[in-house]
Protein backbone atom coordinates (compact mmCIF):
# COMPACT_ATOMS: atom_id res chain seq x y z
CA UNK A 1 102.53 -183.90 125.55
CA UNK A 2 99.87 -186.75 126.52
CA UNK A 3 96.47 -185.89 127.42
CA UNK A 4 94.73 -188.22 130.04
CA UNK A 5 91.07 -188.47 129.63
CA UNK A 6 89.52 -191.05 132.77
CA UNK A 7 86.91 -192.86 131.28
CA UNK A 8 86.37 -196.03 133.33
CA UNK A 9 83.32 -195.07 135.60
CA UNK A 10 79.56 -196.04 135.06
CA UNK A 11 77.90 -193.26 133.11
CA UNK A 12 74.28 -191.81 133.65
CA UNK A 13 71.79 -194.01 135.09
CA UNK A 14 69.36 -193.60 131.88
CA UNK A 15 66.19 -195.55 133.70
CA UNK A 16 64.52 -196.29 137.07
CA UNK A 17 66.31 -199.42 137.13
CA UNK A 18 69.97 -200.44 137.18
CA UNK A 19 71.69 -200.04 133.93
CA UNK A 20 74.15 -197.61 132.89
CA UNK A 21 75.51 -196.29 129.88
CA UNK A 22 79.01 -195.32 129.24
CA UNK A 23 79.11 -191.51 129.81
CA UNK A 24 82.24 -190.69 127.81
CA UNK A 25 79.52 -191.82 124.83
CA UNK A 26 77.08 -189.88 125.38
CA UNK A 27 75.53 -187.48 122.61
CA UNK A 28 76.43 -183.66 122.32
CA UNK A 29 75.08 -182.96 118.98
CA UNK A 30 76.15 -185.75 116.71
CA UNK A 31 79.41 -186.82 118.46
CA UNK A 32 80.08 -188.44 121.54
CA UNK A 33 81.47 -186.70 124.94
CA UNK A 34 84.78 -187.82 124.73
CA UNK A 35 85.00 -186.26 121.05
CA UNK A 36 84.67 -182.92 121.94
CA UNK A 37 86.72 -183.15 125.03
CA UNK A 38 89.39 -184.77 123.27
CA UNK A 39 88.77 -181.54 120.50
CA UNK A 40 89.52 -178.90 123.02
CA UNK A 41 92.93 -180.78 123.85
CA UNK A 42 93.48 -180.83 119.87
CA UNK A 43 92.68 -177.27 119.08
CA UNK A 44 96.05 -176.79 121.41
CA UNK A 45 98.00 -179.18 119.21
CA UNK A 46 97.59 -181.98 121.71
CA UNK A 47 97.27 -185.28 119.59
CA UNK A 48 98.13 -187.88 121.74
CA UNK A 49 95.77 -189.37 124.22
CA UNK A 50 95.60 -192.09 126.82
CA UNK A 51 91.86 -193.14 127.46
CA UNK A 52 91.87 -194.98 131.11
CA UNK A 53 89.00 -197.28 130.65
CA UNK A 54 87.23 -199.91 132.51
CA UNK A 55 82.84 -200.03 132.21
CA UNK A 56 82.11 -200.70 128.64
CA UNK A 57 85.69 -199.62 127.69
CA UNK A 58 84.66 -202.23 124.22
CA UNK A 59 82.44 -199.94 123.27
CA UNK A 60 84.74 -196.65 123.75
CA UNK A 61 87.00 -199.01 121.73
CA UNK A 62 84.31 -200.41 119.03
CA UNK A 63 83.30 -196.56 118.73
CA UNK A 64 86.89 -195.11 117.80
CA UNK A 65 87.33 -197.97 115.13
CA UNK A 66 84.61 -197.88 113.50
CA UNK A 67 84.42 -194.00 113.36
CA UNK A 68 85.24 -193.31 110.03
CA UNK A 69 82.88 -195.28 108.03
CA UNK A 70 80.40 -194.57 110.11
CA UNK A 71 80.42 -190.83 110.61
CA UNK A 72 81.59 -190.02 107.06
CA UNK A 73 80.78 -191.28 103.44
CA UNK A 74 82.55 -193.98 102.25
CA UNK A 75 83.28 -196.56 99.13
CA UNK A 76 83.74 -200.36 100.01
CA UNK A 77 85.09 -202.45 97.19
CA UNK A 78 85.04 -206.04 97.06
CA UNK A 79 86.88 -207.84 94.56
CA UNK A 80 88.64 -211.35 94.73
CA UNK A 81 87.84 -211.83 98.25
CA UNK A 82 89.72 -208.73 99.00
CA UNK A 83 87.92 -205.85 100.70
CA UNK A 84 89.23 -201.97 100.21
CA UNK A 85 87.77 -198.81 101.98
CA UNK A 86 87.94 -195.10 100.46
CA UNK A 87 87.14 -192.78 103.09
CA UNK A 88 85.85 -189.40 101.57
CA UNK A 89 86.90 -187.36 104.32
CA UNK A 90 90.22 -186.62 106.32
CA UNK A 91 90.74 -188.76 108.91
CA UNK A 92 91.39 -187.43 112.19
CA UNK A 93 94.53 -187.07 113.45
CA UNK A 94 95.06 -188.68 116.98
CA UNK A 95 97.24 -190.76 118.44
CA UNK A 96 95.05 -192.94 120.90
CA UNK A 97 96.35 -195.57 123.85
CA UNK A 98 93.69 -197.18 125.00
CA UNK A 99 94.84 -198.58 128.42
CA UNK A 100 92.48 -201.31 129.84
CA UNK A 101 92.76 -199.74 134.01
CA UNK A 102 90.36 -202.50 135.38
CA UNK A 103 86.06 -202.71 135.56
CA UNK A 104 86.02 -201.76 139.37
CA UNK A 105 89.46 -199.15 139.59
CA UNK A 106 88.88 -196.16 141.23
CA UNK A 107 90.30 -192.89 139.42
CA UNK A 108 93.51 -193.29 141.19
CA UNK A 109 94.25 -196.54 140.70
CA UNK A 110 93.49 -195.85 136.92
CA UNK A 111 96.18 -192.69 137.01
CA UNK A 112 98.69 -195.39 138.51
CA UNK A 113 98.16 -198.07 135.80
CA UNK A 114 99.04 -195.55 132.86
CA UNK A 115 102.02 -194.65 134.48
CA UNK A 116 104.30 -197.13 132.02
CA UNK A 117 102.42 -194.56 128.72
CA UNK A 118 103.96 -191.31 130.32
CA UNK A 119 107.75 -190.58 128.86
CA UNK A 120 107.78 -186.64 129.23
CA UNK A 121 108.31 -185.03 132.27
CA UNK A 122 104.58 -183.37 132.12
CA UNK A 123 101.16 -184.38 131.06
CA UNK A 124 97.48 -183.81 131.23
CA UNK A 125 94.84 -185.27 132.79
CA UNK A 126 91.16 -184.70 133.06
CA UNK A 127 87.74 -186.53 133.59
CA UNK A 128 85.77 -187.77 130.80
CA UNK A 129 82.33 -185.85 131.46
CA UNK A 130 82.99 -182.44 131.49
CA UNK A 131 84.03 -179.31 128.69
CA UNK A 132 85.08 -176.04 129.10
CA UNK A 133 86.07 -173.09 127.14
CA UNK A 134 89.90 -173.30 129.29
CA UNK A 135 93.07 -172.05 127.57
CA UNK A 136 95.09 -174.98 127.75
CA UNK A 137 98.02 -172.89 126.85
CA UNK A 138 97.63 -170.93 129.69
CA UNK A 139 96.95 -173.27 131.93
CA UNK A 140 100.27 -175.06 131.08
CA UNK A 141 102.21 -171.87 131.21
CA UNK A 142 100.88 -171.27 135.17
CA UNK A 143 101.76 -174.89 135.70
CA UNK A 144 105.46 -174.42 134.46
CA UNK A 145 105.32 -170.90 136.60
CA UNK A 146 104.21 -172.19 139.59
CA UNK A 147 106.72 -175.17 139.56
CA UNK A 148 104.76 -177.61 141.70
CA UNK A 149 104.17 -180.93 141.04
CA UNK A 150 100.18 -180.99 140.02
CA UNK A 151 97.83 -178.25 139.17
CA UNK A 152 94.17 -178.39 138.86
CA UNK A 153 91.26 -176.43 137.04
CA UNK A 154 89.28 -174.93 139.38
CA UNK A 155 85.67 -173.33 138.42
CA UNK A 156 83.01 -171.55 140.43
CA UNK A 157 80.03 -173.89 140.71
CA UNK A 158 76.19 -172.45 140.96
CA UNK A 159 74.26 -173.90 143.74
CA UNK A 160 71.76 -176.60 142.33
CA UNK A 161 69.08 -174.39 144.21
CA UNK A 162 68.20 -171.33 145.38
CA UNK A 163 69.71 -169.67 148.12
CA UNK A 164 67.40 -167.36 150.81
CA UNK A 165 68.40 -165.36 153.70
CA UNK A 166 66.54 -165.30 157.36
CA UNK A 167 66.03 -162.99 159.77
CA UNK A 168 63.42 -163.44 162.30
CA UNK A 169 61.86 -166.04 160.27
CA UNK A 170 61.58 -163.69 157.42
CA UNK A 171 62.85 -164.02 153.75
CA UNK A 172 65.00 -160.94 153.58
CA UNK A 173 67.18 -161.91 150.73
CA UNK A 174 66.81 -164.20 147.70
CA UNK A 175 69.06 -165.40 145.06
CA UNK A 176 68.20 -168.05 142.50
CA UNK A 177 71.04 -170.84 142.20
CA UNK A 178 73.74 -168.30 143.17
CA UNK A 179 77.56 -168.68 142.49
CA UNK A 180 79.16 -170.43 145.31
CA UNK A 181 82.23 -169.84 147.55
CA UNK A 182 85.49 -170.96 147.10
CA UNK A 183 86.57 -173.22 143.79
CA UNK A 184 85.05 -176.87 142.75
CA UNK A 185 87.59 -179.61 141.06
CA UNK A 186 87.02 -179.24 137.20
CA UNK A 187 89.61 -181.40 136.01
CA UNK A 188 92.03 -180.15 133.28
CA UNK A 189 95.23 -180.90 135.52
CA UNK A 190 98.73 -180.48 134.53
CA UNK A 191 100.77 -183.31 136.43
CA UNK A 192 104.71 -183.85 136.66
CA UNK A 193 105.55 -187.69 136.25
CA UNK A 194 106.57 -187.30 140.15
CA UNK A 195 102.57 -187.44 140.62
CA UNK A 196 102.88 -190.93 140.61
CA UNK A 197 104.32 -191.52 144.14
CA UNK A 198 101.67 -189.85 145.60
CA UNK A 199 99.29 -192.57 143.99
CA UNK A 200 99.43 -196.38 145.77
CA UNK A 201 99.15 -199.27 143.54
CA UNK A 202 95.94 -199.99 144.97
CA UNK A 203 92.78 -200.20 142.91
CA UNK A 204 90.88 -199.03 145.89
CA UNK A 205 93.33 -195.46 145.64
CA UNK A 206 91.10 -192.74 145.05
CA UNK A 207 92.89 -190.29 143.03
CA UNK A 208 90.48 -186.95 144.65
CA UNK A 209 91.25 -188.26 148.38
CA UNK A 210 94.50 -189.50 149.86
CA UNK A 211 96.77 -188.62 146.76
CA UNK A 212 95.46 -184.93 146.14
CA UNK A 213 94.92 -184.31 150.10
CA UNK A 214 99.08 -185.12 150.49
CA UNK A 215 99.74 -182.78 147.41
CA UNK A 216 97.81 -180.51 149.38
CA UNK A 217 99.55 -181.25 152.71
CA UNK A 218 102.94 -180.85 150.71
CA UNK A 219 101.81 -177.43 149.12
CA UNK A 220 102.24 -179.29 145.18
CA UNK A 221 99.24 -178.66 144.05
CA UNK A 222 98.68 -175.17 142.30
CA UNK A 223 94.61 -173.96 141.30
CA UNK A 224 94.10 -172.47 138.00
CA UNK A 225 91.57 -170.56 138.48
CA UNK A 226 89.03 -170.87 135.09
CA UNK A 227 86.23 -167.94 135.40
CA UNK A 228 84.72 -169.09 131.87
CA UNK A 229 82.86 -171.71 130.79
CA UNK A 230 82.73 -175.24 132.39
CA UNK A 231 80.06 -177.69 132.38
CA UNK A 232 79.97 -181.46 133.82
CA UNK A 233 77.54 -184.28 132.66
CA UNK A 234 76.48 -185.80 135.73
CA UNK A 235 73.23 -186.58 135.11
CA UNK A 236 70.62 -186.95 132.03
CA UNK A 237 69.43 -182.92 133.30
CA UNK A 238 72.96 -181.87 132.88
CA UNK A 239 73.12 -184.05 129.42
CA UNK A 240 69.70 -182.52 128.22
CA UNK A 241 71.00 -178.98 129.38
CA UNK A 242 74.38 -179.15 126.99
CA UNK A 243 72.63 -180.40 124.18
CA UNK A 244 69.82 -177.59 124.58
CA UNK A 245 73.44 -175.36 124.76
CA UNK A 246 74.18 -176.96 121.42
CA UNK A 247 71.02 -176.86 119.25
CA UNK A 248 71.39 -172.90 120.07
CA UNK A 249 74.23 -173.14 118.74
CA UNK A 250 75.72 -171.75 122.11
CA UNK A 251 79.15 -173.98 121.89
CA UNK A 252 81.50 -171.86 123.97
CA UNK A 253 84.08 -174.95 124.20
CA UNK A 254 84.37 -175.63 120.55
């Protein structure tokens, strides 16, 4: 089975002015976002990947190629203009597509132009800022059990403030960033291949509108509902807040 990771968006806005970096790249620890969420997916035996990339997919590229001599020790020999590499360490073992979807694409438009990579009748797909702790095992087998054509990951999200309760004018009731209502989008979706004709061709196709509202609408889209850990990277808070998760050595997704 493929694993879908979107990765064509602008990242975090890292200054007061307008440039971006590319968010899949981003540091957890040593490695990159897109590292450990592609982990998760391997630590279920899921090897093969599709990366849907558009801003600074070169560098997403650039960064997977050069891995290996740059993360690990290494001997380069030279000798009659020939050049050999001895990596000291295993190399790992993925099998990466890495599918140019267009600078500008929205996420739908980047699910449709992948479609030609899919050849089994179910895959994965998920966004390329957040990790969780989610049995991907299970989350298959309630796919397969439910029988409808998408499923999604949802998570109960904390309110980014805290909550207080009137009456008369008077604080009766506080709670500090309390868990919300209902169930966010956290990604992690098992699709069927028949996904694809509820995605337009268009560029403009936002895959969390039109497309997911008619799997709605049609009753095909199932919620696995994921009480444990799940954390986006949506801004450089939420990237200092993993990484202070990290050098704790509080890695609930590894």
């Amino acid at each position: 089975m493929k694993a879908v990771i979107l990765c064509g968006g602008k990242g975090l806005r890292m200054s007061s002015g307008s440039d971006y970096i590319c968010k899949p790249l981003v540091k957890v620890g040593e490695m990159p976002l897109v590292w450990h969420i592609m982990n998760i997916y391997k630590k279920f035996g899921i090897k093969q990947f599709v990366l849907c990339l558009g801003y600074r997919g070169d560098a997403i590229k650039e960064y997977f190629m050069n891995m290996d001599w740059k993360n690990h020790t290494f001997r380069l020999k030279r000798e009659n203009n020939a050049k050999d590499i001895e990596i000291f360490h295993p190399a790992e073992e993925w099998d990466i597509i890495f599918a140019d979807t267009g600078q500008e694409t929205m996420t739908g438009g980047r699910i449709k132009k992948i479609q030609p990579f899919i050849d089994e009748d179910n895959f994965m797909l998920t966004y390329g800022d957040a990790v969780s702790d989610i049995n991907l095992d299970d989350l298959l087998r309630f796919h397969q059990e439910k029988g409808k054509i998408a499923t999604v990951t949802g998570s109960r999200a904390r309110s980014g403030y805290g909550i207080m309760k009137l009456q008369n004018d008077i604080a009766v009731d506080f709670q500090e960033k309390p868990i919300l209502e209902g169930w966010i989008n956290a990604g992690f979706f098992v699709l069927n291949k028949k996904v694809f004709d509820y995605i337009s061709d268009d560029d403009r196709c936002v895959w969390e509108e039109e497309p997911l509202r008619r799997l709605v609408q049609d009753q095909e889209l199932a919620v696995y509902q994921h009480a444990g850990f799940w954390q986006s990277v949506d801004s450089v808070k939420d990237l200092q807040a993993i990484n202070e998760l990290w050098n704790q050595n509080i890695r609930p997704w590894v």
